[in-house]
C-alpha atoms as a PDB file:
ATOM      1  CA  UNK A   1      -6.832  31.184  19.163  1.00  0.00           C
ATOM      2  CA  UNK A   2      -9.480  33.559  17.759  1.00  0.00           C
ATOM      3  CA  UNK A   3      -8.228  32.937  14.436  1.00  0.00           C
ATOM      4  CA  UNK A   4      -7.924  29.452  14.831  1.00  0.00           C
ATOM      5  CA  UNK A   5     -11.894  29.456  14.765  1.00  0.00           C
ATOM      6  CA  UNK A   6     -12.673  31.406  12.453  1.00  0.00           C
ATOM      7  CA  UNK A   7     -10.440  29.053  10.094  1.00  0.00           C
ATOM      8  CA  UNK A   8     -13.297  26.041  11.776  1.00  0.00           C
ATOM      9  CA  UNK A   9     -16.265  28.005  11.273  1.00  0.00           C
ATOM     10  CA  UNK A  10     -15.332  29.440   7.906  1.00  0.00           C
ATOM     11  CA  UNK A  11     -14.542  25.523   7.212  1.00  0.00           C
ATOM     12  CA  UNK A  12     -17.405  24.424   8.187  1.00  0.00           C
ATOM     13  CA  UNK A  13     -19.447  27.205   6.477  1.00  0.00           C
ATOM     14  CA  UNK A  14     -17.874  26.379   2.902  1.00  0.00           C
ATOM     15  CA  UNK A  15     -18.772  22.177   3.820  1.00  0.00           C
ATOM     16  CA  UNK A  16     -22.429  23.355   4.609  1.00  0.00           C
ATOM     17  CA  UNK A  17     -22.968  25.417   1.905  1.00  0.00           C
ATOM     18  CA  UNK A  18     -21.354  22.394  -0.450  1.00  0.00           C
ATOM     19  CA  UNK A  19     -23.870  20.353   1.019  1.00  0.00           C
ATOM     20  CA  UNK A  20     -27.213  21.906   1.329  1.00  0.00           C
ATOM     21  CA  UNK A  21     -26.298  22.629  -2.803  1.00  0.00           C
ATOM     22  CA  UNK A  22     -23.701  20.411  -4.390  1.00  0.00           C
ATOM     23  CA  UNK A  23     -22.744  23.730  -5.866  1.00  0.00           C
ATOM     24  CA  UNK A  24     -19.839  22.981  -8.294  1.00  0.00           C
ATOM     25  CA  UNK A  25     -18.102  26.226  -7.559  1.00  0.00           C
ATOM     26  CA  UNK A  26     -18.115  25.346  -3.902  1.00  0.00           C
ATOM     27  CA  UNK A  27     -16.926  21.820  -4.566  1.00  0.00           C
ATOM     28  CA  UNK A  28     -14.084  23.190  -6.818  1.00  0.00           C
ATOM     29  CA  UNK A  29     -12.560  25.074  -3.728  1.00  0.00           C
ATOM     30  CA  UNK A  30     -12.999  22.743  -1.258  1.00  0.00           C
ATOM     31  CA  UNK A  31     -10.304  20.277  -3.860  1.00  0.00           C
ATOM     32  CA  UNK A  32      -8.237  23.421  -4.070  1.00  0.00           C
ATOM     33  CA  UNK A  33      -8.283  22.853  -0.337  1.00  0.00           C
ATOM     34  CA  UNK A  34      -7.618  19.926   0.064  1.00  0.00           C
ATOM     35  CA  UNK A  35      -5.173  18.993  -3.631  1.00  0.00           C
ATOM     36  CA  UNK A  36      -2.367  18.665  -1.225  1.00  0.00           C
ATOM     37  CA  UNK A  37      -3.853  15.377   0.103  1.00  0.00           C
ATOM     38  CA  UNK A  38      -2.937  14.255  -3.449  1.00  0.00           C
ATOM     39  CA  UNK A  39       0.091  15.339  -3.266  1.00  0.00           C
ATOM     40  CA  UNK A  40       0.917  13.578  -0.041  1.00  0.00           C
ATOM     41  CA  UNK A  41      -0.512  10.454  -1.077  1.00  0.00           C
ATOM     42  CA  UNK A  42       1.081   9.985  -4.332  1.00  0.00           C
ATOM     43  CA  UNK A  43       4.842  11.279  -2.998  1.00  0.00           C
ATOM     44  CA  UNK A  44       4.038   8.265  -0.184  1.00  0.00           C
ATOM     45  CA  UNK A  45       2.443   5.302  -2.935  1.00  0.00           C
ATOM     46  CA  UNK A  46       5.860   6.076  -5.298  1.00  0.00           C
ATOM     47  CA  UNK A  47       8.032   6.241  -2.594  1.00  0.00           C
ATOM     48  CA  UNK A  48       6.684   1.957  -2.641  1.00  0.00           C
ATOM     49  CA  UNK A  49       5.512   1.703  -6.599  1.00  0.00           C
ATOM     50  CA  UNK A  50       8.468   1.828  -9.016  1.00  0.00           C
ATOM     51  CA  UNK A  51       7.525   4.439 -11.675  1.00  0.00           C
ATOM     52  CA  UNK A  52       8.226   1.710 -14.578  1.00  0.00           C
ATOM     53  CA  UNK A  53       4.833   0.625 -12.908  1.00  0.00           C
ATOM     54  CA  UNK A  54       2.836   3.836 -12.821  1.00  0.00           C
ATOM     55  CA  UNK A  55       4.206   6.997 -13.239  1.00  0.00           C
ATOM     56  CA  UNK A  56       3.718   9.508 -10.408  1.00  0.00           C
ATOM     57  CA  UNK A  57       1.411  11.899 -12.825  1.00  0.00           C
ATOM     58  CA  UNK A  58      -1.333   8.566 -13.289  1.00  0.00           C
ATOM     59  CA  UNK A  59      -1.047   8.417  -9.105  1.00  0.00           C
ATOM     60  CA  UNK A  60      -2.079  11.934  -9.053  1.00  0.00           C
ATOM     61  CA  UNK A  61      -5.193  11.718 -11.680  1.00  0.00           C
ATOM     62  CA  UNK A  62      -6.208   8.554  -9.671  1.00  0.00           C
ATOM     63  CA  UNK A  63      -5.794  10.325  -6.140  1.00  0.00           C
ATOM     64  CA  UNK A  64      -8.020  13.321  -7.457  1.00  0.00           C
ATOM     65  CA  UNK A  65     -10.904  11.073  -8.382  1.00  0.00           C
ATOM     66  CA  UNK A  66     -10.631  10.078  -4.898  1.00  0.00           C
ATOM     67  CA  UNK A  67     -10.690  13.471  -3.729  1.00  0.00           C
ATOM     68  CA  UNK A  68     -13.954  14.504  -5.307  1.00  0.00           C
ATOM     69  CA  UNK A  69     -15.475  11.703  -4.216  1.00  0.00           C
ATOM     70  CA  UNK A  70     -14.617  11.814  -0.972  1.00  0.00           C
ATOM     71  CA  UNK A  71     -15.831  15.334  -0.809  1.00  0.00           C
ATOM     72  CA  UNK A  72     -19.074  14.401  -2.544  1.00  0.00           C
ATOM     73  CA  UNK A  73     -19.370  11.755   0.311  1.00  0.00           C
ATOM     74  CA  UNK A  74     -18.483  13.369   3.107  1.00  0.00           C
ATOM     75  CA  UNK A  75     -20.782  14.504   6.199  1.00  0.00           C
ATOM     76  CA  UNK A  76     -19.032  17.163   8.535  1.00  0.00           C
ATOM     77  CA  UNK A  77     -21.739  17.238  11.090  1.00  0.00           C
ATOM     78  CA  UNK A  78     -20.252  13.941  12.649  1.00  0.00           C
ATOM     79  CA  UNK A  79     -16.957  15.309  13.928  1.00  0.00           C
ATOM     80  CA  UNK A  80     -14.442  13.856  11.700  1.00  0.00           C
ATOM     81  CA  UNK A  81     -11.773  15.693  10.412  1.00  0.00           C
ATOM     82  CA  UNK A  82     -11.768  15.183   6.376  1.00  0.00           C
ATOM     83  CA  UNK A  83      -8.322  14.757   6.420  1.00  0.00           C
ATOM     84  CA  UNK A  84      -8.591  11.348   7.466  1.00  0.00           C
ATOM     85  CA  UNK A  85     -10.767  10.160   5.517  1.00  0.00           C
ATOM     86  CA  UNK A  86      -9.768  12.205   2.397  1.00  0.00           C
ATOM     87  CA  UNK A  87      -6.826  10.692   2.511  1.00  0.00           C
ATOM     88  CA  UNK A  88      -7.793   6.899   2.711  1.00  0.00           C
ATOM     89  CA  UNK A  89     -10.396   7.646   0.168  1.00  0.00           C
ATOM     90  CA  UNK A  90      -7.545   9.197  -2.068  1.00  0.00           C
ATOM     91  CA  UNK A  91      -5.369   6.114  -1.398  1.00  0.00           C
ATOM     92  CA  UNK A  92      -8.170   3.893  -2.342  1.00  0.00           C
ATOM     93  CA  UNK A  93      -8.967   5.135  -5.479  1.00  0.00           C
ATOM     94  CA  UNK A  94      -5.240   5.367  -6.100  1.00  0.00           C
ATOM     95  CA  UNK A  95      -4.750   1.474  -5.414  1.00  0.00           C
ATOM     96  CA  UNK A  96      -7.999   0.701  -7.355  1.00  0.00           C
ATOM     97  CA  UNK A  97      -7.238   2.308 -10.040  1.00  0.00           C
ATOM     98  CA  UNK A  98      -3.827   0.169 -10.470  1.00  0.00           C
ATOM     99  CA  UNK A  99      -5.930  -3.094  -9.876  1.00  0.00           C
ATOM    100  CA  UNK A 100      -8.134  -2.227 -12.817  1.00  0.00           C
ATOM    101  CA  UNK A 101      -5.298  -1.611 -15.069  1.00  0.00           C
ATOM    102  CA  UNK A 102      -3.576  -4.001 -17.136  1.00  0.00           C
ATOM    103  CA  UNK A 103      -0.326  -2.960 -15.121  1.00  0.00           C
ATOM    104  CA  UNK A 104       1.416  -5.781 -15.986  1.00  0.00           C
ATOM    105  CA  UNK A 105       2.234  -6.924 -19.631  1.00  0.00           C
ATOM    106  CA  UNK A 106       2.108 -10.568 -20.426  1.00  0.00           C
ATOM    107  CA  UNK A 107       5.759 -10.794 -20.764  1.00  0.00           C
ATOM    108  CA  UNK A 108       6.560  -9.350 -17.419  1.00  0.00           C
ATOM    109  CA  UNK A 109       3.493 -12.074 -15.642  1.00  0.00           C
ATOM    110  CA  UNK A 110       5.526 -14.937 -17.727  1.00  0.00           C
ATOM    111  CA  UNK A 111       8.664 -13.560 -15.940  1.00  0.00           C
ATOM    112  CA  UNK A 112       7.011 -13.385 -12.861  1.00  0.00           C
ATOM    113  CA  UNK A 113       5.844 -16.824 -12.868  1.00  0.00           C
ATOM    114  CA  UNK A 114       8.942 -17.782 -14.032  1.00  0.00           C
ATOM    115  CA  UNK A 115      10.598 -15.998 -10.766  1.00  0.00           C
ATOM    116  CA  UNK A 116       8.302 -17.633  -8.345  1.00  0.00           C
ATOM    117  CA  UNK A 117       9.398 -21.163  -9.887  1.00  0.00           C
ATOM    118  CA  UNK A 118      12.669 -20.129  -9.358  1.00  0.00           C
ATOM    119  CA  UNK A 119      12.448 -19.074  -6.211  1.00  0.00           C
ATOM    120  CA  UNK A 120      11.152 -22.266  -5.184  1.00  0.00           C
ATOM    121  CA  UNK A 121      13.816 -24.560  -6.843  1.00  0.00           C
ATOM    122  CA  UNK A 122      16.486 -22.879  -5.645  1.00  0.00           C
ATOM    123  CA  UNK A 123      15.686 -22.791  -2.490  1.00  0.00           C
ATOM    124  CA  UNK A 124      15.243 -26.444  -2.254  1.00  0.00           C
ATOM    125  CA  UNK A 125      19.288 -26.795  -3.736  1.00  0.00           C
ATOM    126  CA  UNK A 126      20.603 -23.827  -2.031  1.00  0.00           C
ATOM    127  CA  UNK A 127      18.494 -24.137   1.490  1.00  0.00           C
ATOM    128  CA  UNK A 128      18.112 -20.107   1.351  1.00  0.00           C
ATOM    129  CA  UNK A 129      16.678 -17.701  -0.322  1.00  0.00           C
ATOM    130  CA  UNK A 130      18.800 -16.856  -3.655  1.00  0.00           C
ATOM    131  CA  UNK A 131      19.630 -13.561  -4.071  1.00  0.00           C
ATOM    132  CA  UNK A 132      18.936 -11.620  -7.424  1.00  0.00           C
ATOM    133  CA  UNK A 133      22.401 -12.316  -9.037  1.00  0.00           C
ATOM    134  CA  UNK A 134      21.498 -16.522  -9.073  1.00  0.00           C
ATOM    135  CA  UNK A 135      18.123 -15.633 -10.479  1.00  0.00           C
ATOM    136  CA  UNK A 136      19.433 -14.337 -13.032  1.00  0.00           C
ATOM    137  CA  UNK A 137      21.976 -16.698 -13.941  1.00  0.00           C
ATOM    138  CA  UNK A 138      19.146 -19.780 -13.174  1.00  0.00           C
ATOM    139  CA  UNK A 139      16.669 -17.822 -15.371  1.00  0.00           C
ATOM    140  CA  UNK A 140      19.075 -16.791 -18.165  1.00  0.00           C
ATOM    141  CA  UNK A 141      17.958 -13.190 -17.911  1.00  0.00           C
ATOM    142  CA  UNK A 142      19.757  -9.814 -16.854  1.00  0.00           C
ATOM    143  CA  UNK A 143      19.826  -8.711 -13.350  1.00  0.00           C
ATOM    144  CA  UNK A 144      17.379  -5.561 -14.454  1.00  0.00           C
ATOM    145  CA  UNK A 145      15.014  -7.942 -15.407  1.00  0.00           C
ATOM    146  CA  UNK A 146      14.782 -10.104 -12.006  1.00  0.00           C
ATOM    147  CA  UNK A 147      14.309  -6.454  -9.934  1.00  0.00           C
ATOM    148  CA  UNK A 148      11.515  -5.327 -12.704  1.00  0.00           C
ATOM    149  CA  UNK A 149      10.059  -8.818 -11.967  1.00  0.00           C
ATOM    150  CA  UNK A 150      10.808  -8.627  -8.411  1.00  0.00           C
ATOM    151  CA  UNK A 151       9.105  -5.469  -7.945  1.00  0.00           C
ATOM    152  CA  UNK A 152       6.092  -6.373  -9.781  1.00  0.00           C
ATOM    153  CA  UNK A 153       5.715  -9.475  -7.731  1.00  0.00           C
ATOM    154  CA  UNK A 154       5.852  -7.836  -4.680  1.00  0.00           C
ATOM    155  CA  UNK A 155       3.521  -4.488  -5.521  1.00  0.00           C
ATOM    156  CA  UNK A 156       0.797  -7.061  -6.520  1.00  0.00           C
ATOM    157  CA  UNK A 157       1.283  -8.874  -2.912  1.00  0.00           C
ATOM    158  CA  UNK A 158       1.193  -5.488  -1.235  1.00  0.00           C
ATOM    159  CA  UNK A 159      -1.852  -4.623  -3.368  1.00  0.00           C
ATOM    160  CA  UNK A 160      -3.417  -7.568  -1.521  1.00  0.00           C
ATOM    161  CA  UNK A 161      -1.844  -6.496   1.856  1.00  0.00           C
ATOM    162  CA  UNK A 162      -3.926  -3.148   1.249  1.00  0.00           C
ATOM    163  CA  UNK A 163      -7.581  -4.233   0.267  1.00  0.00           C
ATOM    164  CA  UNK A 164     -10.214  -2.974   2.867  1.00  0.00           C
ATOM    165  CA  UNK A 165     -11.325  -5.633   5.390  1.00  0.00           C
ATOM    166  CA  UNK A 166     -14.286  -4.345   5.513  1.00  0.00           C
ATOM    167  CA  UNK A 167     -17.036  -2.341   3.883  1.00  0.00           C
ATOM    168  CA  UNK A 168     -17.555   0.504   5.902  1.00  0.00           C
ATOM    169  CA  UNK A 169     -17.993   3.467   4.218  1.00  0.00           C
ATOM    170  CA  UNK A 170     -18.259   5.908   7.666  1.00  0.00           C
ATOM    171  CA  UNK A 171     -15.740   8.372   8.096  1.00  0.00           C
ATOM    172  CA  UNK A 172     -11.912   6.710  10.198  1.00  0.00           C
ATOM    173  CA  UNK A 173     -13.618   3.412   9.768  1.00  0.00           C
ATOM    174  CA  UNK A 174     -11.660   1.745   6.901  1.00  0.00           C
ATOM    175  CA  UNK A 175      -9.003  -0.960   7.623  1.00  0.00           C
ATOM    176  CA  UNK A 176      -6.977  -3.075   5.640  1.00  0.00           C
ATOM    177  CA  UNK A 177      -5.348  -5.981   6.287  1.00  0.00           C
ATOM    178  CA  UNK A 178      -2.105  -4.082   7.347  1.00  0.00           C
ATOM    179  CA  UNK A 179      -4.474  -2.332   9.533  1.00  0.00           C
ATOM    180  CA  UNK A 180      -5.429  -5.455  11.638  1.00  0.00           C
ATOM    181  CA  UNK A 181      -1.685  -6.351  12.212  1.00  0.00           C
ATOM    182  CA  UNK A 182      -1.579  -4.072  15.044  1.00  0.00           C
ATOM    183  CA  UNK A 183      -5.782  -3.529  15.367  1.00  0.00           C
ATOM    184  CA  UNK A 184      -7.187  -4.236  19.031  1.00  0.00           C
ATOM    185  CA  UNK A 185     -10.885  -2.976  18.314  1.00  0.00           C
ATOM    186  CA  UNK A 186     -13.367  -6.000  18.444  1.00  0.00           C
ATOM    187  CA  UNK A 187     -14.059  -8.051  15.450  1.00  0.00           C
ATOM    188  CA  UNK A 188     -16.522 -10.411  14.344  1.00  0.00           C
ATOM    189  CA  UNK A 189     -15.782 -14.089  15.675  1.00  0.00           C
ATOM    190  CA  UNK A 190     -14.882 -15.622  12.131  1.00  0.00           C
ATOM    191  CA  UNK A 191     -12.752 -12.318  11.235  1.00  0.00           C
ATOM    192  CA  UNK A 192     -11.000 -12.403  14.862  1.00  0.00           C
ATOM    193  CA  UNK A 193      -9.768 -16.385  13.724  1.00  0.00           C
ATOM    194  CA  UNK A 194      -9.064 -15.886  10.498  1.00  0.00           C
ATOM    195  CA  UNK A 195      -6.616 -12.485  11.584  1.00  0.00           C
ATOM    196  CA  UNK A 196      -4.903 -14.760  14.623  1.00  0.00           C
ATOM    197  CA  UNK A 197      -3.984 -16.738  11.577  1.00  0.00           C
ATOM    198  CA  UNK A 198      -3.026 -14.078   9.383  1.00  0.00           C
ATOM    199  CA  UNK A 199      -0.743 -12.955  12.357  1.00  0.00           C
ATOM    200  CA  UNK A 200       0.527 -15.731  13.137  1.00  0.00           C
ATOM    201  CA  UNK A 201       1.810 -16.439   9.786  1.00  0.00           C
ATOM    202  CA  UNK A 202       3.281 -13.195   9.008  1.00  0.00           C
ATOM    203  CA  UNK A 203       5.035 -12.816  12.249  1.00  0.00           C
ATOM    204  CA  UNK A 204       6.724 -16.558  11.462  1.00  0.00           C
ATOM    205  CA  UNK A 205       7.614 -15.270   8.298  1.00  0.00           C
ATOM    206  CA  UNK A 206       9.412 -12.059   9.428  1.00  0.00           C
ATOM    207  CA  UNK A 207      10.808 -13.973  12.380  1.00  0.00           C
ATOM    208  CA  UNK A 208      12.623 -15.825   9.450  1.00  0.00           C
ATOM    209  CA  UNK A 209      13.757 -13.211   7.562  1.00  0.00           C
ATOM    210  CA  UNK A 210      17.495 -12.015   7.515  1.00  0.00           C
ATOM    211  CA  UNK A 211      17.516  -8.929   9.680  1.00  0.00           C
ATOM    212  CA  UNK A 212      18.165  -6.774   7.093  1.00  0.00           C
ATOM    213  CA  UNK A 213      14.951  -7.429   5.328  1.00  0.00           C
ATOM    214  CA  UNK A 214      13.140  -7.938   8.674  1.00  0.00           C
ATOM    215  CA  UNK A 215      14.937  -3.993   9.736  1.00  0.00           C
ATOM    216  CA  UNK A 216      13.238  -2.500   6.578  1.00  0.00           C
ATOM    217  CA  UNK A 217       9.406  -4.051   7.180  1.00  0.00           C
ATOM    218  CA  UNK A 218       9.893  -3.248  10.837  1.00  0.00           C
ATOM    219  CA  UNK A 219      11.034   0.944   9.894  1.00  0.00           C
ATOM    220  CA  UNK A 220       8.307   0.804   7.001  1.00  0.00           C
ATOM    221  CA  UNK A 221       5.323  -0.619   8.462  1.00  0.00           C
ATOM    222  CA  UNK A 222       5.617  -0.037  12.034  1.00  0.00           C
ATOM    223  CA  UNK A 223       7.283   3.009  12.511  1.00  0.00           C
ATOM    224  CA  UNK A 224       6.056   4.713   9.528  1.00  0.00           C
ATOM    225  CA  UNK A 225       9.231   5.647   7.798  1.00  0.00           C
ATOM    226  CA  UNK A 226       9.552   6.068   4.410  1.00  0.00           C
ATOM    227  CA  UNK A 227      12.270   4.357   1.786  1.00  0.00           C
ATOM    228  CA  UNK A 228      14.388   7.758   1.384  1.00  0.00           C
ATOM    229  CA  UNK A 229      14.783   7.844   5.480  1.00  0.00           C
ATOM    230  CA  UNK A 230      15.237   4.635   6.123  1.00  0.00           C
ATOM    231  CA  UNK A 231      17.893   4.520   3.125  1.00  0.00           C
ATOM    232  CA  UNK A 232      19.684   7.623   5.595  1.00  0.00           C
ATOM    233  CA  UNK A 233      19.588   5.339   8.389  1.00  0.00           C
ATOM    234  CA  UNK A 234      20.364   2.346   7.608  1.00  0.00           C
ATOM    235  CA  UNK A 235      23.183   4.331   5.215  1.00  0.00           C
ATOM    236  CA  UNK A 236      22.283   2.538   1.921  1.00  0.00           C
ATOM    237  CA  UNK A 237      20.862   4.164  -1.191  1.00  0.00           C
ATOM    238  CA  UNK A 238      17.155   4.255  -2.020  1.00  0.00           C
ATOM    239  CA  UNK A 239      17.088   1.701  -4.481  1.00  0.00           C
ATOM    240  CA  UNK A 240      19.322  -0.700  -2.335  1.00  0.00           C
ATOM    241  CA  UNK A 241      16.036  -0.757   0.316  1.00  0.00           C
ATOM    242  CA  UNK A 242      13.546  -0.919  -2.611  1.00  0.00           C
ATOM    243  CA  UNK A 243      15.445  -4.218  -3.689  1.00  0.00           C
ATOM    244  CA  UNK A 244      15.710  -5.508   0.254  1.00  0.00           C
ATOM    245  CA  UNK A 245      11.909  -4.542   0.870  1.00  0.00           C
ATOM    246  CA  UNK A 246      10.440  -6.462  -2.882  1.00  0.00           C
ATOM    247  CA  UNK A 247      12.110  -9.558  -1.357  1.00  0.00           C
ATOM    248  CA  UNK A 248      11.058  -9.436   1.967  1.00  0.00           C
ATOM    249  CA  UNK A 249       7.144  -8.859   0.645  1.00  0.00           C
ATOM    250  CA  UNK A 250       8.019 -11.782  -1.922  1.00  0.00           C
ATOM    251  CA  UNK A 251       9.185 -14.033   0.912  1.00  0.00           C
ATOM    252  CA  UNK A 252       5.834 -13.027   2.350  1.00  0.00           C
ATOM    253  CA  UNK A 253       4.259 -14.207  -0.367  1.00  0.00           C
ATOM    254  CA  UNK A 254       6.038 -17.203  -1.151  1.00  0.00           C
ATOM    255  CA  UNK A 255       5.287 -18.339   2.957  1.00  0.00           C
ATOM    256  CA  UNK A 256       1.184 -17.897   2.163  1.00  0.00           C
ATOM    257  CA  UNK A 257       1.470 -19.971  -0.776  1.00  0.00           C
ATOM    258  CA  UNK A 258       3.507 -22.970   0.694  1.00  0.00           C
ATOM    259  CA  UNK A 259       0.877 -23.363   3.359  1.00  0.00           C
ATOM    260  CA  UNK A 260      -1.591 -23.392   1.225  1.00  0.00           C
ATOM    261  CA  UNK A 261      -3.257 -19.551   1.482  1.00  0.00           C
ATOM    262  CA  UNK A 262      -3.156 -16.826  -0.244  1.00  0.00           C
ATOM    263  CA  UNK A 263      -3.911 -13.195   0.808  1.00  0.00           C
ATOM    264  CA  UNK A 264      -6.943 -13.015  -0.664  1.00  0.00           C
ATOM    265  CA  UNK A 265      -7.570 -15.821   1.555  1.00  0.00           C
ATOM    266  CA  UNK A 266      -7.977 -13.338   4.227  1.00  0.00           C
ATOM    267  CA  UNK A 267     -11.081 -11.598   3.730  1.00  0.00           C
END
């Protein structure tokens, strides 16, 4: 117990004396602190990113951007733990730094429009969704190249899924829109309606989707399990749940669009 505080107060000591200075040397071992934030975040993000879309090593130069900034920014003296919001921060500036790179080349955004139309039409002859094989043989391209295209499609949707909702910039209070699925705090009037329909439309979505693909949102996003363990439980490999999980985000995508919305809709 005693040495449990002395960890706080010589934590708090090191933030105070970072603050009251901005002293670089201070800063540079409050990242050494907290690098394995980083760490954490970037295993999670390419757990979900393919690394033929950004390699692990780009996640981590990102994520410690995000760190230092987040440490320049934060203000112990209101009680939160800088875990929290170091992390978010790190995540941020991860999943910004992919939006302001040219992550996809124009061949692979012809594909994907090409993939999207195809989606489409064959769902119209086949009254399902097709699965990766008949995209392939519609599209006159290799099955490789549908998952590439199918994984783009659906990081770019989940991309969307994880821009703020807001522009807080206090310490815990960030959301996103995969935030407000489950998010009973009081909103705004005009957020509140336009949420009810951004819930209402995802939950008609997944209530659609074969239970395999509705098994691997459900594990993922709502009981915070990761690809490799769900793989374990569901007893499939890795990149069998990375193929189930681009096409239940694609569906996703594909529902927005038919009605008219998109997720940047949502804001």
């Amino acid at each position: 117990m005693k040495s449990a505080i002395n960890d706080i107060n010589s934590n708090n000591l090191l933030w105070r004396k970072f603050q009251e200075n901005q002293d670089s040397t201070v800063q540079e071992k409050l990242v050494k602190q907290y690098s394995h934030l980083v760490e954490r975040m970037a295993n999670k993000l390419s757990l979900t990113i393919p690394q033929r879309i950004i390699p692990k090593e780009d996640l981590l130069g990102l994520g410690f951007i995000g760190l230092i900034e987040a440490i320049r920014n934060f203000d112990y003296t209101k009680g939160y733990q800088f875990e929290t919001y170091g992390l978010w921060r790190i995540k941020g500036a991860m999943l910004d730094g992919i939006r302001k790179m040219d992550w996809i080349p124009r061949s692979l955004r012809e594909k994907t429009k090409a993939v999207n139309k195809a989606i489409r039409e064959l769902e119209q002859t086949l009254l399902r969704t097709p699965t990766e094989e008949e995209l392939a043989d519609y599209l006159n391209l290799s099955v490789e190249d549908v998952d590439v295209t199918m994984s783009a499609l659906s990081f770019s949707t989940l991309l969307s899924l994880d821009e703020p909702m807001n522009d807080h910039e206090e310490e815990g209070k960030q959301q996103s829109r995969l935030d407000f699925l489950h998010d009973d705090q009081p909103n705004p009037q005009e957020q509140q309606i336009q949420m009810a329909e951004f819930r209402k439309i995802m939950a008609e979505c997944i209530d659609e989707m074969p239970e395999n693909e509705r098994l691997v949102l459900t594990l993922l996003y709502y009981e915070g399990l990761t690809q490799v363990e769900i793989a374990d439980v569901l007893n499939l490999t890795k990149g069998r749940i990375s193929q189930i999980h681009s096409k239940a985000i694609v569906r996703l995508r594909r529902k927005f669009e038919t009605m008219g919305y998109s997720f940047q809709s949502f804001v």
